[in-house]
C-alpha atoms as a PDB file:
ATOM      1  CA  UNK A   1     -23.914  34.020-111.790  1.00  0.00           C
ATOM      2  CA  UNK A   2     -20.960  36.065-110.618  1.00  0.00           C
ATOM      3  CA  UNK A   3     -19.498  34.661-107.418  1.00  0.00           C
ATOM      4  CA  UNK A   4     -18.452  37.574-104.949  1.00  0.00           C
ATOM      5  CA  UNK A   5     -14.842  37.423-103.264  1.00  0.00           C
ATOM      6  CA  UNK A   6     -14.877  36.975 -99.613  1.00  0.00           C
ATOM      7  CA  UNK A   7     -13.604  41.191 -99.164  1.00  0.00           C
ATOM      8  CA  UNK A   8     -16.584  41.851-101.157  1.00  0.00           C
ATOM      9  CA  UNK A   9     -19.001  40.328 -99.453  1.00  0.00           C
ATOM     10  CA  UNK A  10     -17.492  41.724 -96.118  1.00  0.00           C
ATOM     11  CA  UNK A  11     -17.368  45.045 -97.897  1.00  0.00           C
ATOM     12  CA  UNK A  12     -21.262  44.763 -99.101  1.00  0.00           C
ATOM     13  CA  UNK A  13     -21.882  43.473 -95.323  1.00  0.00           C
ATOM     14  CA  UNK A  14     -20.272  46.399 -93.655  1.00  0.00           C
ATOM     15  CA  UNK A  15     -22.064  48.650 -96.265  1.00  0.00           C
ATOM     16  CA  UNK A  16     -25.436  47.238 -95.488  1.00  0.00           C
ATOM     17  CA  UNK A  17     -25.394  46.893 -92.067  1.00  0.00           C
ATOM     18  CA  UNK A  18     -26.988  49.756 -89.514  1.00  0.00           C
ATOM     19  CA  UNK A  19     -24.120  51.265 -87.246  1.00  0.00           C
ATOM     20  CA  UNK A  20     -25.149  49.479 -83.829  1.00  0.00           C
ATOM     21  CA  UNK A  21     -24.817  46.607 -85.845  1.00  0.00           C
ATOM     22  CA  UNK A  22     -21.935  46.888 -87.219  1.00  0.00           C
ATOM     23  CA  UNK A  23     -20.511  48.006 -83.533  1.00  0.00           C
ATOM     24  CA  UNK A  24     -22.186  44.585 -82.206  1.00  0.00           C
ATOM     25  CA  UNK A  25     -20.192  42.432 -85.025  1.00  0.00           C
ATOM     26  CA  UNK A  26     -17.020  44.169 -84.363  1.00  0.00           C
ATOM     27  CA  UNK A  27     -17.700  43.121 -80.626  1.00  0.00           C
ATOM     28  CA  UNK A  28     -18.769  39.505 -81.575  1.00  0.00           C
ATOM     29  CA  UNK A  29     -15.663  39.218 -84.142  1.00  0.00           C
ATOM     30  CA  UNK A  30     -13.483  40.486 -81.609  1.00  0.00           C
ATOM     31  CA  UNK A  31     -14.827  37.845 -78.571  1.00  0.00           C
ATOM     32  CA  UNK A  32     -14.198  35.323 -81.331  1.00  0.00           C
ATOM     33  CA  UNK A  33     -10.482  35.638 -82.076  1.00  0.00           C
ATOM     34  CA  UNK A  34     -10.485  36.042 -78.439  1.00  0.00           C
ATOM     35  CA  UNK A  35     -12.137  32.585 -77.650  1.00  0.00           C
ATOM     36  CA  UNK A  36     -10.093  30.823 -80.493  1.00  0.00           C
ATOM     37  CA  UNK A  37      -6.512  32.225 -79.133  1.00  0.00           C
ATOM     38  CA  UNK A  38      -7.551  30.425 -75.759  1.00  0.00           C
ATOM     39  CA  UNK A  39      -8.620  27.387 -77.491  1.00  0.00           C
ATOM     40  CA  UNK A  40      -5.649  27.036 -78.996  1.00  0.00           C
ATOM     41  CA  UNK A  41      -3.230  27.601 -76.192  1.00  0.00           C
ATOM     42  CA  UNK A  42      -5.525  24.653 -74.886  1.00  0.00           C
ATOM     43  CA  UNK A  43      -5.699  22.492 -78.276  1.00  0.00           C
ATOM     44  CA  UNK A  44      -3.440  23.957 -80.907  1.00  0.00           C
ATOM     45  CA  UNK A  45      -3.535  20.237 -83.191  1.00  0.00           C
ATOM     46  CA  UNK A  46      -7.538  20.675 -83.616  1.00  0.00           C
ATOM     47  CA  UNK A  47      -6.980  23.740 -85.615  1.00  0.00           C
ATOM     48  CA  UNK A  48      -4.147  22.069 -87.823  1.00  0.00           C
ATOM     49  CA  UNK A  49      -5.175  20.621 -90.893  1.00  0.00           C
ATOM     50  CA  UNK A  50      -3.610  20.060 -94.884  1.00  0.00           C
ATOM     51  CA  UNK A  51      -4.743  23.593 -95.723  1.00  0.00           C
ATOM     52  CA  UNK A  52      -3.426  25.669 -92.508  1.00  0.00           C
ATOM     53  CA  UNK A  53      -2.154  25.444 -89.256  1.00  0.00           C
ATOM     54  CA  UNK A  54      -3.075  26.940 -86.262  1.00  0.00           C
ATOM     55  CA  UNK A  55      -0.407  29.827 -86.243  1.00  0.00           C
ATOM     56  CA  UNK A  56      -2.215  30.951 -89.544  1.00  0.00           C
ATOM     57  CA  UNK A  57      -5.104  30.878 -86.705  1.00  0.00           C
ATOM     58  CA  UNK A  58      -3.011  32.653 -84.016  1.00  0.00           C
ATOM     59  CA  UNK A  59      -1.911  35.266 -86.580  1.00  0.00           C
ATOM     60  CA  UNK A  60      -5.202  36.363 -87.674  1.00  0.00           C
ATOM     61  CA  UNK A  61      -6.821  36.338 -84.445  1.00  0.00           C
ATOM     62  CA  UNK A  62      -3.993  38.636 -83.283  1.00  0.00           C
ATOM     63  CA  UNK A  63      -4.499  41.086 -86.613  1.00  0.00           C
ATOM     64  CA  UNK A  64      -7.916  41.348 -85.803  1.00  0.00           C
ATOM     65  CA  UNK A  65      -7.738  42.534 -81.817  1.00  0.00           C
ATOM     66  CA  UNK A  66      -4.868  44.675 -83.044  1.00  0.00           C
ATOM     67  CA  UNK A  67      -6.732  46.681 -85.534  1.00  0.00           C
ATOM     68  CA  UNK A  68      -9.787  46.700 -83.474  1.00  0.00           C
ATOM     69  CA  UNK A  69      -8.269  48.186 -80.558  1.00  0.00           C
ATOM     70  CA  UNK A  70     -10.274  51.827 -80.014  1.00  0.00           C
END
């Protein structure tokens, strides 16, 4: 069984979703990176661990509002 890469399976999500729910997981991804940017300003050592730290954390979450912006 072929495993699918995690862009694929966002790609097949994004393909398979309807459009209002695509525009409510944009919203809900969005929230997210918001919540976890406050968490961390809060907690930043509970996102650390041997694989990543939480600026890899910080720097995604900013990517993501950035390229969501309307």
């Amino acid at each position: 069984m072929k495993h699918k890469t995690n862009e694929a399976k966002l790609r097949s999500l994004i393909k398979n979703l309807h459009t209002i729910e695509v525009a409510l997981l944009v919203e809900r991804i969005e929230t997210m990176m918001k919540l976890t940017l406050q968490d961390i300003e809060e907690k930043p050592e509970s996102y650390d661990n041997w694989f990543v730290s939480h600026h890899a954390y910080v720097n995604l979450a900013n990517k993501v509002i950035e390229q969501l912006k309307p």
